[in-house]
N, C-alpha and C. Protein backbone atom coordinates (compact mmCIF):
# COMPACT_ATOMS: atom_id res chain seq x y z
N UNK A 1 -59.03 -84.39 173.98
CA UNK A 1 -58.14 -83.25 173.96
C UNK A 1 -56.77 -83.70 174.47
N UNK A 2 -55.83 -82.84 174.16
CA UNK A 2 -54.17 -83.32 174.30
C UNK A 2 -54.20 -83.03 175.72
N UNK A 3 -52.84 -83.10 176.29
CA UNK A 3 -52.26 -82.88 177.61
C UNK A 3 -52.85 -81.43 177.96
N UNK A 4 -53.16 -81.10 178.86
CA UNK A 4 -53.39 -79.35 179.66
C UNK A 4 -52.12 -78.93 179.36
N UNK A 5 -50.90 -79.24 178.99
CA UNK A 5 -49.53 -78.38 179.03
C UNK A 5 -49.24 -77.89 177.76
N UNK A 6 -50.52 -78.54 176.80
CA UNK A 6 -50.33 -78.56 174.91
C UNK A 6 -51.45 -77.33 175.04
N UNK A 7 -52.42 -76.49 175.75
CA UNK A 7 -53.75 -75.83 175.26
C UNK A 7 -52.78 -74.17 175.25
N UNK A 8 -53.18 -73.64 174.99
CA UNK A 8 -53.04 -72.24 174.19
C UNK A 8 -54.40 -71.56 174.68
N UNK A 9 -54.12 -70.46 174.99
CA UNK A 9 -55.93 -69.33 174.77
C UNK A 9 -55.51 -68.90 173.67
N UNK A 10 -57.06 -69.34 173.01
CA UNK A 10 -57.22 -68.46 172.20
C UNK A 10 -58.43 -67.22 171.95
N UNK A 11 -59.31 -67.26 172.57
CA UNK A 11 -60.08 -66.02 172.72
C UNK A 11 -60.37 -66.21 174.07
N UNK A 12 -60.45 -64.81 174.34
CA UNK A 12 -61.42 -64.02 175.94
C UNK A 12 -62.67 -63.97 175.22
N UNK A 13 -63.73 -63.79 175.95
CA UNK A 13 -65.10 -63.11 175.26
C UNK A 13 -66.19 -63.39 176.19
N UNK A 14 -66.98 -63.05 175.78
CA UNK A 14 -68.32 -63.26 176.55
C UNK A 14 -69.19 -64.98 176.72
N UNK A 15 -69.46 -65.52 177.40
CA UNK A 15 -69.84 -66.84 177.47
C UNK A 15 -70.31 -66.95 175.80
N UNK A 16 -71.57 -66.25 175.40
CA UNK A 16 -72.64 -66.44 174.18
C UNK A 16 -71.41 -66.43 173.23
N UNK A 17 -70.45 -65.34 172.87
CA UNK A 17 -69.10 -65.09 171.95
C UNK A 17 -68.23 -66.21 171.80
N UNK A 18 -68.09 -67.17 173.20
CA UNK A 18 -67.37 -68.16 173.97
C UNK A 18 -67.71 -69.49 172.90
N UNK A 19 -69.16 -69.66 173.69
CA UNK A 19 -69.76 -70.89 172.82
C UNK A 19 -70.09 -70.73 171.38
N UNK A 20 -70.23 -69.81 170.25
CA UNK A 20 -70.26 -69.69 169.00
C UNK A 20 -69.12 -69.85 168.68
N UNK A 21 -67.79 -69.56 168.86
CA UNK A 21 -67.32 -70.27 168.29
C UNK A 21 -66.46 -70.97 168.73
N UNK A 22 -66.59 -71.57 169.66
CA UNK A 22 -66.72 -73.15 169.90
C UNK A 22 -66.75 -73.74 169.11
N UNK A 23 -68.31 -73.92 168.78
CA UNK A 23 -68.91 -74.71 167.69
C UNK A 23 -68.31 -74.40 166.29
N UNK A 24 -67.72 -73.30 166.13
CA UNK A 24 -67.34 -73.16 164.62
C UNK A 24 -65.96 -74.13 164.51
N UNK A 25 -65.33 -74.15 165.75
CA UNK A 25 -63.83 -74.68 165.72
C UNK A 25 -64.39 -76.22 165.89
N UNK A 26 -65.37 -76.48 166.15
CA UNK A 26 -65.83 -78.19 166.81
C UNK A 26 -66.25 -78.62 164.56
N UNK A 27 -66.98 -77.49 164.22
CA UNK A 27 -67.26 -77.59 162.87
C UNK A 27 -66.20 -78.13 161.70
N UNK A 28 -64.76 -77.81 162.17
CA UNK A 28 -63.72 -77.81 161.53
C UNK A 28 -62.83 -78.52 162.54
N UNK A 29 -63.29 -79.53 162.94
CA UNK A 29 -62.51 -80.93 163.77
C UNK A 29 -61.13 -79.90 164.73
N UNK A 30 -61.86 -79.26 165.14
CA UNK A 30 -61.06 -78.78 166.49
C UNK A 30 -61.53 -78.40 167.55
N UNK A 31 -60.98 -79.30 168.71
CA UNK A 31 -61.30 -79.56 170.02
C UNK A 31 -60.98 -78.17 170.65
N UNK A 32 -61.59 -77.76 171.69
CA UNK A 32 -61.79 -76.75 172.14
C UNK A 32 -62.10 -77.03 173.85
N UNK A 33 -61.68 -76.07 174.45
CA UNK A 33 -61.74 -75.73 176.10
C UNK A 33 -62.54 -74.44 176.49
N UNK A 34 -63.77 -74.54 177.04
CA UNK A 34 -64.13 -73.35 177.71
C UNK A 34 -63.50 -73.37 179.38
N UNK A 35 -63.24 -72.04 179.52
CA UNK A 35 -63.20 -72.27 181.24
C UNK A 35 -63.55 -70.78 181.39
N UNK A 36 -64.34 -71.03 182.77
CA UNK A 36 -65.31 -69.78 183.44
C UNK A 36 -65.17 -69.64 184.95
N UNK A 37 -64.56 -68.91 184.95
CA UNK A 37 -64.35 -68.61 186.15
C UNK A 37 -65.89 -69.04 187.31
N UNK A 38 -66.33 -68.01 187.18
CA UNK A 38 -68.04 -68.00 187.44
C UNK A 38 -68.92 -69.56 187.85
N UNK A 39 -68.96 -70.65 186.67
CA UNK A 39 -69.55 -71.54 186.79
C UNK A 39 -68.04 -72.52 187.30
N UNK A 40 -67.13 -72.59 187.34
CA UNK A 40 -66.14 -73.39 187.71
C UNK A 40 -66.26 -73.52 189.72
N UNK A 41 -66.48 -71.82 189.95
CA UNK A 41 -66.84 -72.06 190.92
C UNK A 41 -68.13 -71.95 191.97
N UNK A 42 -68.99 -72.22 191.05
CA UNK A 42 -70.52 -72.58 191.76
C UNK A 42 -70.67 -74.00 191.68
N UNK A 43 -69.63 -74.57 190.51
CA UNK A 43 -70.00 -75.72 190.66
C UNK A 43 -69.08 -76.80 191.66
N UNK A 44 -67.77 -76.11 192.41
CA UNK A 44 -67.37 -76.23 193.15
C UNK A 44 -68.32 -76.01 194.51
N UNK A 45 -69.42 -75.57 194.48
CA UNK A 45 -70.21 -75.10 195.90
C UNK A 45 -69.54 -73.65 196.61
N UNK A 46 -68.87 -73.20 196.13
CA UNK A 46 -68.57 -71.14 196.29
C UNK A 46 -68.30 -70.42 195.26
N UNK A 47 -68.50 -69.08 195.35
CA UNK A 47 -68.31 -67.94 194.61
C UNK A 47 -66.67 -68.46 193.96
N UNK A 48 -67.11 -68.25 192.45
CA UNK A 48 -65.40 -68.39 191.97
C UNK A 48 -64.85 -66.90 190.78
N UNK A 49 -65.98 -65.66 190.44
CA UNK A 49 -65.73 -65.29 190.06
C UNK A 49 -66.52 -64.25 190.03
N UNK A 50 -67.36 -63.44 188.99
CA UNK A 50 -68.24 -62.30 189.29
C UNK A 50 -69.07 -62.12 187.80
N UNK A 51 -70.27 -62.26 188.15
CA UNK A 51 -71.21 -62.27 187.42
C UNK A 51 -70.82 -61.72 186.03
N UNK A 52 -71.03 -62.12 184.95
CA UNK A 52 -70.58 -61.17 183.96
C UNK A 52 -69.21 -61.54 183.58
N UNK A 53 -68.57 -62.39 184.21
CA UNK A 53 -66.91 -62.36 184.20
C UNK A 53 -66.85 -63.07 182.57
N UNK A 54 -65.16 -62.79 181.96
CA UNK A 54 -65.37 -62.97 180.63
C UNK A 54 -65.00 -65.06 180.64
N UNK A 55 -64.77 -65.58 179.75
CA UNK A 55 -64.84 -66.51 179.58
C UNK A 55 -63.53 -66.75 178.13
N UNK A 56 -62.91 -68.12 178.87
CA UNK A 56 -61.51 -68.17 178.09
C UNK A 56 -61.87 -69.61 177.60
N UNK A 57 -61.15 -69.51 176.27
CA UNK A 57 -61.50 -70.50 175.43
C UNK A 57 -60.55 -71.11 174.99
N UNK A 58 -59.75 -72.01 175.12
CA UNK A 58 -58.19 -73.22 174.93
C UNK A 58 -58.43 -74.27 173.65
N UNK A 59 -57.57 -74.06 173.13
CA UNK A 59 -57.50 -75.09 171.87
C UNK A 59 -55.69 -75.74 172.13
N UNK A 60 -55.68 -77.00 171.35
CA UNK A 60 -54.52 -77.69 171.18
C UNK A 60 -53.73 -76.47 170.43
N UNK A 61 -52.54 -76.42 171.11
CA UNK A 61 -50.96 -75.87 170.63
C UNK A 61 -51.13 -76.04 168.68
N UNK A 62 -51.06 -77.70 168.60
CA UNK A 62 -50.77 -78.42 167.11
C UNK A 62 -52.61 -77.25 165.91
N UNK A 63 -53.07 -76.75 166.98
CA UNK A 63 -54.07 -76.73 165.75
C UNK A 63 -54.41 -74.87 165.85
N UNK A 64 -53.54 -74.65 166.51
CA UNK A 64 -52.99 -72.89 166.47
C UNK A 64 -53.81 -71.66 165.42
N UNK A 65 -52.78 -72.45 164.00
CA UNK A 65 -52.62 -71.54 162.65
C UNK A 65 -54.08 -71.86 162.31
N UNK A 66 -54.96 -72.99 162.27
CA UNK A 66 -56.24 -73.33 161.70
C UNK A 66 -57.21 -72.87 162.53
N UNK A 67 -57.05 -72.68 163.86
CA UNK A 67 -58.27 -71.91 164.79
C UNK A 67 -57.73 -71.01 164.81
N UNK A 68 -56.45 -69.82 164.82
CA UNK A 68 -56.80 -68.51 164.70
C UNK A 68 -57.12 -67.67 163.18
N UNK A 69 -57.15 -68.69 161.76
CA UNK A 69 -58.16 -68.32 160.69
C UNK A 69 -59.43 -68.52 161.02
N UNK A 70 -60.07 -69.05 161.89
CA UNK A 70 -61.21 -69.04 162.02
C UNK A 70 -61.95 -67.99 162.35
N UNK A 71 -60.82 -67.88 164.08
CA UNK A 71 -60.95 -66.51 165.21
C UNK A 71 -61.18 -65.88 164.10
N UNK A 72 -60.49 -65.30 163.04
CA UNK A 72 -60.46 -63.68 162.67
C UNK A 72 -61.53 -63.97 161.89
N UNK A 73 -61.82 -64.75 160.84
CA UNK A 73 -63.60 -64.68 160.64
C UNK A 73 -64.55 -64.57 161.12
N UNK A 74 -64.67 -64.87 162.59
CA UNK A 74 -65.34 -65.25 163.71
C UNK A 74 -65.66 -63.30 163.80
N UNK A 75 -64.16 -63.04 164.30
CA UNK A 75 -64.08 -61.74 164.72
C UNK A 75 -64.56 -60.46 163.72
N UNK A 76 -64.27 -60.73 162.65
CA UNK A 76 -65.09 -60.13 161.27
C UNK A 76 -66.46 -60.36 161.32
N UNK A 77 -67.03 -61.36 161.42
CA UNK A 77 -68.64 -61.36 161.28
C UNK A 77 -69.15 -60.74 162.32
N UNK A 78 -68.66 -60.83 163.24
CA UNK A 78 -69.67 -60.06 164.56
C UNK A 78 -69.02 -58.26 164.56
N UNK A 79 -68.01 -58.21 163.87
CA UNK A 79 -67.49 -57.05 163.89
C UNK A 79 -68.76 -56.09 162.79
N UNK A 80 -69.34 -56.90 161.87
CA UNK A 80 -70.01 -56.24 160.79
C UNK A 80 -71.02 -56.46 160.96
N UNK A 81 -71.46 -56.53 162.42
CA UNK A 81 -73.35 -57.19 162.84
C UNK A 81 -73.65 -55.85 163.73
């Protein structure tokens, strides 16, 4: 993945919402960032967030326009489930 000063959010969502499409953007050669409040800090050894908390998902700046056509398919299929 590029520099931390190149990532962008591109979706909030639920961890399970988080990691699907992940994998759809990993499917179509784009690198991807989860960060969780929650497990960032248990795995630090203290409370870092609150059960349930949502989960943010970072992609490279350069690959923007091609992961947010995805997002909105992404966001369409679960919209019609």
């Amino acid at each position: 993945m590029t520099n931390q000063n190149d990532l962008v959010l591109l979706f909030t969502g639920s961890e399970i919402d988080t990691n699907i499409l992940k994998e759809f953007l990993e499917d179509n050669q784009i690198a991807s960032l989860i960060k969780n409040e929650m497990n960032s800090g248990k795995a630090a050894g203290f409370g870092g967030g609150f059960y349930g908390a949502e989960t943010h998902l970072y992609i490279s700046e350069k690959d923007n326009n091609k992961a947010k056509d995805i997002l909105n398919e992404f966001l369409k299929s679960i919209d019609s489930e």
